[in-house]
Protein backbone atom coordinates (compact mmCIF):
# COMPACT_ATOMS: atom_id res chain seq x y z
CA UNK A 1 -48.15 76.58 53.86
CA UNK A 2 -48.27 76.81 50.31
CA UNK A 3 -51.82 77.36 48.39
CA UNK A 4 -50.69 74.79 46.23
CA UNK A 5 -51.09 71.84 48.58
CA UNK A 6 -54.71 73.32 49.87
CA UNK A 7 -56.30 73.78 46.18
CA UNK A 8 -58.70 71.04 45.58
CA UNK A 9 -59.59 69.24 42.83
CA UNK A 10 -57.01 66.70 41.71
CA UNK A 11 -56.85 63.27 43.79
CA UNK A 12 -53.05 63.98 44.51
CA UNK A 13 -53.61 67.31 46.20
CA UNK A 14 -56.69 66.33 47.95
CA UNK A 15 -54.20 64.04 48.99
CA UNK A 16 -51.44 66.48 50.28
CA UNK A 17 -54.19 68.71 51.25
CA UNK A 18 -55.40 65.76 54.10
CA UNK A 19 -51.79 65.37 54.99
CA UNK A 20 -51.63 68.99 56.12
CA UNK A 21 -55.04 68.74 58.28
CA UNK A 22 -53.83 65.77 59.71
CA UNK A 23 -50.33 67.31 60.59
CA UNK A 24 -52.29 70.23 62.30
CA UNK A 25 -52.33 72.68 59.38
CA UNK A 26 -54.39 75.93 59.92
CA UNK A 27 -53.90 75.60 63.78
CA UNK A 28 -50.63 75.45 63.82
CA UNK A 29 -47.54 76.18 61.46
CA UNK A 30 -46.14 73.46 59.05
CA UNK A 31 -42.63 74.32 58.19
CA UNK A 32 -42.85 71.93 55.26
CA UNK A 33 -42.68 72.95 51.62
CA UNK A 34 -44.84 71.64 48.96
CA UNK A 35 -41.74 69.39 47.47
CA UNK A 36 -41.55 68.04 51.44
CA UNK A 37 -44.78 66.26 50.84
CA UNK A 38 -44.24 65.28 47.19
CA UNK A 39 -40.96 63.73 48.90
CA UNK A 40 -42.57 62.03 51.58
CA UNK A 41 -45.76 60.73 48.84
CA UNK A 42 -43.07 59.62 46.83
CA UNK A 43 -41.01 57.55 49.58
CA UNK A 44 -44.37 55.93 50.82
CA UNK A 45 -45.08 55.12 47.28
CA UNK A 46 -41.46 53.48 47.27
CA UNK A 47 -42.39 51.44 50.15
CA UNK A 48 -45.86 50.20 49.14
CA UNK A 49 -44.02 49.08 45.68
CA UNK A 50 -41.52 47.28 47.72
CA UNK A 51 -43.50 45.32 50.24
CA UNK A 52 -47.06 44.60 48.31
CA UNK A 53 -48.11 42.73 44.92
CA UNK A 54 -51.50 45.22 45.94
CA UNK A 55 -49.33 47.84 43.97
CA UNK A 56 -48.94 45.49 40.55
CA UNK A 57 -51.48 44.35 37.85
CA UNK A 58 -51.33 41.11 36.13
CA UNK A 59 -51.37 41.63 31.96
CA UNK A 60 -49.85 40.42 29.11
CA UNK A 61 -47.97 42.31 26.48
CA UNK A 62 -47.08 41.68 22.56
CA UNK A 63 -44.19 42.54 20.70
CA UNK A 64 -42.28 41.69 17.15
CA UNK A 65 -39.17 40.33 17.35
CA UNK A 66 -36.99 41.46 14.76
CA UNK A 67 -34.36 39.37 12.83
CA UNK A 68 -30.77 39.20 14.85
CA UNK A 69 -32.53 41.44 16.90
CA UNK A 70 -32.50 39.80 21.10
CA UNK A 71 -32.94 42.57 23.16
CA UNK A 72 -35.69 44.84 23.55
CA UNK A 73 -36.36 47.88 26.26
CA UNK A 74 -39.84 47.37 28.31
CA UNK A 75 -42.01 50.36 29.27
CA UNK A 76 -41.15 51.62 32.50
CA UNK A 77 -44.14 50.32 34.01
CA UNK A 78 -43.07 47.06 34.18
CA UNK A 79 -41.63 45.78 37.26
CA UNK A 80 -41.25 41.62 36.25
CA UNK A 81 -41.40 39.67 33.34
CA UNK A 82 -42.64 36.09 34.46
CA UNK A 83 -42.92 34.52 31.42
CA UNK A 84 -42.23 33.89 27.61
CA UNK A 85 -45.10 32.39 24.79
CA UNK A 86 -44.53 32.06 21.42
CA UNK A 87 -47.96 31.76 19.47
CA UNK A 88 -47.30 28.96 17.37
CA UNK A 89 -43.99 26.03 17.19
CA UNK A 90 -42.66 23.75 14.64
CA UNK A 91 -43.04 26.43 12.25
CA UNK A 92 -42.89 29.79 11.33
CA UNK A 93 -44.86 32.55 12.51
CA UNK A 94 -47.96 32.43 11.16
CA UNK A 95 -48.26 28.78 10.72
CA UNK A 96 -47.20 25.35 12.30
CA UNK A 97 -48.70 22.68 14.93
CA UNK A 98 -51.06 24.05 16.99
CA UNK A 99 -52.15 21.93 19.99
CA UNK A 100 -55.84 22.33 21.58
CA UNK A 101 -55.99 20.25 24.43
CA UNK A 102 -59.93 20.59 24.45
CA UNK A 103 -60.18 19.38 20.04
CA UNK A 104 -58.38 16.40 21.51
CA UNK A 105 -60.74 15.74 24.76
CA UNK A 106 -63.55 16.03 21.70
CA UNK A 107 -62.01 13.47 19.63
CA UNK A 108 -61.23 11.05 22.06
CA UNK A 109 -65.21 11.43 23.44
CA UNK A 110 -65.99 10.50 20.16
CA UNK A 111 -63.94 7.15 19.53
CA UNK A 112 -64.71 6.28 23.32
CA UNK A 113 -68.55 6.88 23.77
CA UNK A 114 -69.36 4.23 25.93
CA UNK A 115 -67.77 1.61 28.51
CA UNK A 116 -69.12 -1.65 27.54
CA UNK A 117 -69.06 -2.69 31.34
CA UNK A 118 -70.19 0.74 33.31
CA UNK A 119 -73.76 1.95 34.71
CA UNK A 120 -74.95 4.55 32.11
CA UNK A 121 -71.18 6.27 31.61
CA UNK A 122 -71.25 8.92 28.86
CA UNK A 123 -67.66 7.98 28.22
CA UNK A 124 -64.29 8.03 29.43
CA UNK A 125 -60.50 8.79 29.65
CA UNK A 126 -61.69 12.79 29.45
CA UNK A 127 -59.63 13.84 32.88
CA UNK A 128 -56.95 11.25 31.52
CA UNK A 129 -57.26 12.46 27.84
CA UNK A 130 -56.76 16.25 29.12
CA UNK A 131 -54.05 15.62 31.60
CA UNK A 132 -51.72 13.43 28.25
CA UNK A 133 -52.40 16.23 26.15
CA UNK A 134 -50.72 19.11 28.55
CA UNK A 135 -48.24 16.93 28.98
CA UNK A 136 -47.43 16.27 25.30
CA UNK A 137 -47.96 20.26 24.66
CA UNK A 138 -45.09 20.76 27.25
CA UNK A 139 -42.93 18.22 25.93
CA UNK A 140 -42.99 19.38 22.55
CA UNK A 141 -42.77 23.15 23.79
CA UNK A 142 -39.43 22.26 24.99
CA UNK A 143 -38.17 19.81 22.20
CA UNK A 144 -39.50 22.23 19.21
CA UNK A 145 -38.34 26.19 20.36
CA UNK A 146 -41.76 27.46 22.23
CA UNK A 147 -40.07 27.95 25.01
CA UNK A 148 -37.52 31.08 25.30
CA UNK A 149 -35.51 31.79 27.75
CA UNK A 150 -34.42 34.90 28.91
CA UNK A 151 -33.30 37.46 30.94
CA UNK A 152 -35.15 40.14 32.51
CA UNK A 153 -32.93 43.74 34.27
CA UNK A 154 -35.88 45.16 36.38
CA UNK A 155 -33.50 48.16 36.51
CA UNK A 156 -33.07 49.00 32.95
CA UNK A 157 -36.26 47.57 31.48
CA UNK A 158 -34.34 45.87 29.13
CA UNK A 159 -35.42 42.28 28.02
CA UNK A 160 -32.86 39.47 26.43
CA UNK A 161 -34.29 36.79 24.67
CA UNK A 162 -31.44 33.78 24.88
CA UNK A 163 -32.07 33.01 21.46
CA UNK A 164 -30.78 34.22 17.49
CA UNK A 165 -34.25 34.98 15.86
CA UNK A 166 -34.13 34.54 12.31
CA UNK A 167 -37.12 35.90 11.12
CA UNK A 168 -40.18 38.29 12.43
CA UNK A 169 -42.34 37.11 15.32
CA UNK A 170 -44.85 38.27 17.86
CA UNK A 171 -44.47 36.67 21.15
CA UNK A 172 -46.56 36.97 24.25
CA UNK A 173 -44.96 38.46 27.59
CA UNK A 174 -46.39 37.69 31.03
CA UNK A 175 -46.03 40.28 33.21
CA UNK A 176 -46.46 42.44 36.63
CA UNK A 177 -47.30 46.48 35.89
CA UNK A 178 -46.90 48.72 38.99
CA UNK A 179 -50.25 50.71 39.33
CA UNK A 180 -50.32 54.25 38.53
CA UNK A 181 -49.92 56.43 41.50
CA UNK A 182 -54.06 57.47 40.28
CA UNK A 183 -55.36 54.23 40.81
CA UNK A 184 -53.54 53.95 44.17
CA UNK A 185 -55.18 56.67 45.72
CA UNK A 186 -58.48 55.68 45.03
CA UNK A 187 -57.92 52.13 46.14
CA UNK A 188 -59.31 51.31 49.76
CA UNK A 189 -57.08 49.45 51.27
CA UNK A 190 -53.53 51.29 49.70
CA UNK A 191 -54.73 54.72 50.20
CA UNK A 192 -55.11 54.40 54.28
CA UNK A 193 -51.55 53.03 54.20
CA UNK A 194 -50.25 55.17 51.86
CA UNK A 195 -51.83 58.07 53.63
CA UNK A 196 -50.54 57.03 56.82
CA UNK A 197 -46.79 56.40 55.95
CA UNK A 198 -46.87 59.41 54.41
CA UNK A 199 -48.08 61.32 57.37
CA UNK A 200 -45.15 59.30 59.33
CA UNK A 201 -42.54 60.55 56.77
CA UNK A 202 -43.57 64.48 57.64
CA UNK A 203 -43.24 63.77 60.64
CA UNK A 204 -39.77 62.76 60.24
CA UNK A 205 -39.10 65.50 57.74
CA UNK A 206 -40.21 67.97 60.90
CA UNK A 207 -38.12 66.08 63.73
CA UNK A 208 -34.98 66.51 61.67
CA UNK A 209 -35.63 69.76 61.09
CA UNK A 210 -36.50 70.95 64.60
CA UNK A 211 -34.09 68.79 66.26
CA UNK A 212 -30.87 70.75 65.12
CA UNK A 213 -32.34 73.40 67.30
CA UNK A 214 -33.50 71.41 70.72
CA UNK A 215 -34.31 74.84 72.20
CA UNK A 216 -35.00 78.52 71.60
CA UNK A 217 -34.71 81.43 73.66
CA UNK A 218 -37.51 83.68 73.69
CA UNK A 219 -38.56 86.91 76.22
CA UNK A 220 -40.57 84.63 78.37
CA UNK A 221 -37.69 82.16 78.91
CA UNK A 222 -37.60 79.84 75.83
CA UNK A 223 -39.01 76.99 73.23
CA UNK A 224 -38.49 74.09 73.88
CA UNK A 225 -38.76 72.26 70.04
CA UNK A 226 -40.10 68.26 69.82
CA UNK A 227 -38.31 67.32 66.97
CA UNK A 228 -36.70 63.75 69.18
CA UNK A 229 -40.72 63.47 69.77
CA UNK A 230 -41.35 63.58 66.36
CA UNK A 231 -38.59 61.36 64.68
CA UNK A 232 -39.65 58.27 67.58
CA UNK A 233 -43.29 58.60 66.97
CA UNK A 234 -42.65 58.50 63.06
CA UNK A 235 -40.04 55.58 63.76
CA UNK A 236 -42.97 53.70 65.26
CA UNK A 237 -45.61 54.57 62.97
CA UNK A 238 -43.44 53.47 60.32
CA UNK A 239 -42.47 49.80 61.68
CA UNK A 240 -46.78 49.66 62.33
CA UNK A 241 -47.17 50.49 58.96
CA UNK A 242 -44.62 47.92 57.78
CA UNK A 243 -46.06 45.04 59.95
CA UNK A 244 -49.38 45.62 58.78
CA UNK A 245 -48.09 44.69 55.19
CA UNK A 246 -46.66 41.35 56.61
CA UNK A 247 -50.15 40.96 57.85
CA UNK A 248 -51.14 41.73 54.47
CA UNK A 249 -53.90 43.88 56.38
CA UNK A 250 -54.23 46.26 52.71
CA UNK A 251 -55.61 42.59 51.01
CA UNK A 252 -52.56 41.97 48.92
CA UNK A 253 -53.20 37.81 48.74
CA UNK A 254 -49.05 37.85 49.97
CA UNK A 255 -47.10 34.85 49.75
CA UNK A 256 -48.03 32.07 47.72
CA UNK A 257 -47.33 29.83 50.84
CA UNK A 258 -46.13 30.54 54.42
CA UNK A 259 -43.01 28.59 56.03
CA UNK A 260 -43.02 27.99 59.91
């Protein structure tokens, strides 16, 4: 085994280095490389991207659209683009209608400070007033160009806005970042699974690798390898580790709603 994977020091390779102990390194010999456990990090990493919103971040991000200008490349950190804002509408950047929903709750509180017939009310029509006023901001969203459409190529990064801007804007993007592989490891619940599937994925590396030779011959009769051993017990591992994601047993909040 390689001194690079036992040096401490860096999250990563105190990583790797637990890997090895847990494989058995130092009692017995690890025929894996250095890049075999980068590999399997990296394919566990894969996984965790795949199957939990644990391994995203919520943010928004700001950029200038340019005139006749519709598509623009994301950095590669973003994984989905949920939605579109422009900051203002009915104008041009920098100006136009600007609806607050909570001015309007104000005024309305003003010009309706008391019900002639209630017990001591303050006022009314606030929930009502509130509710109109959301429902006029989305109206006119859609009638006076807030909204954009667009399409979003999780592959390429690249970002179409279904619309010919004329002049230079900054819109708002909602969107999902994947967590750096840093803040992964020091999470709680995504390091245990992390350092588990990666443990399974060694494992696998090993069985493949032992299991071309099922047997050796030796002076005192012969090896006998367990690389079959080793590719079922990662198998199972592996489907564990995926079911406990289903279970959402690393905290991701999951599914909006469950069906059935």
């Amino acid at each position: 085994m390689s001194d690079d994977i036992t040096d401490g020091g860096d999250p990563r390779i105190e990583f790797m280095q637990e890997v090895f102990y847990r494989l058995g390194g130092d009692i017995v010999d690890i025929e894996l490389d250095p890049k075999h456990f980068d590999v399997a990090f990296k394919r566990a990493v894969m996984r965790y991207r795949q199957r939990s919103d644990n391994s995203m971040e919520e943010s928004f991000l700001f950029i200038d659209m340019q005139p006749d200008n519709s598509t623009y490349t994301l950095p590669q950190e973003v994984q989905e683009v949920r939605a579109v804002y422009r900051r203002t509408m009915g104008g041009t950047a920098g100006g136009g209608s600007q609806i607050d929903p909570f001015s309007l709750g104000f005024v309305n509180n003003i010009y309706m400070m008391q019900n002639p017939g209630g017990m001591g009310s303050s006022g009314s029509g606030m929930l009502a007033t509130y509710d109109f006023a959301m429902q006029f901001q989305s109206l006119a969203g859609r009638m006076f160009g807030r909204d954009i459409m667009f399409v979003w190529n999780a592959a390429t990064k690249k970002l179409v806005l279904e619309r010919r801007v004329t002049g230079t804007e900054q819109i708002a993007l909602h969107v999902w970042n994947a967590k750096p592989e840093t803040v992964l490891l020091i999470d709680p619940y995504a390091r245990i699974w992390l350092f588990d599937y990666t443990v399974a994925c060694c494992k696998q590396i090993l069985g493949e690798a032992r299991g071309k030779f099922a047997a050796l011959a030796g002076p005192q009769g012969g090896i006998t390898l367990n690389g079959e051993a080793l590719k079922t017990e990662a198998k199972e591992e592996m489907d564990r580790l995926d079911q406990e994601l289903l279970q959402y047993a690393d905290a991701h909040s999951g599914s909006p709603f469950l069906i059935g």
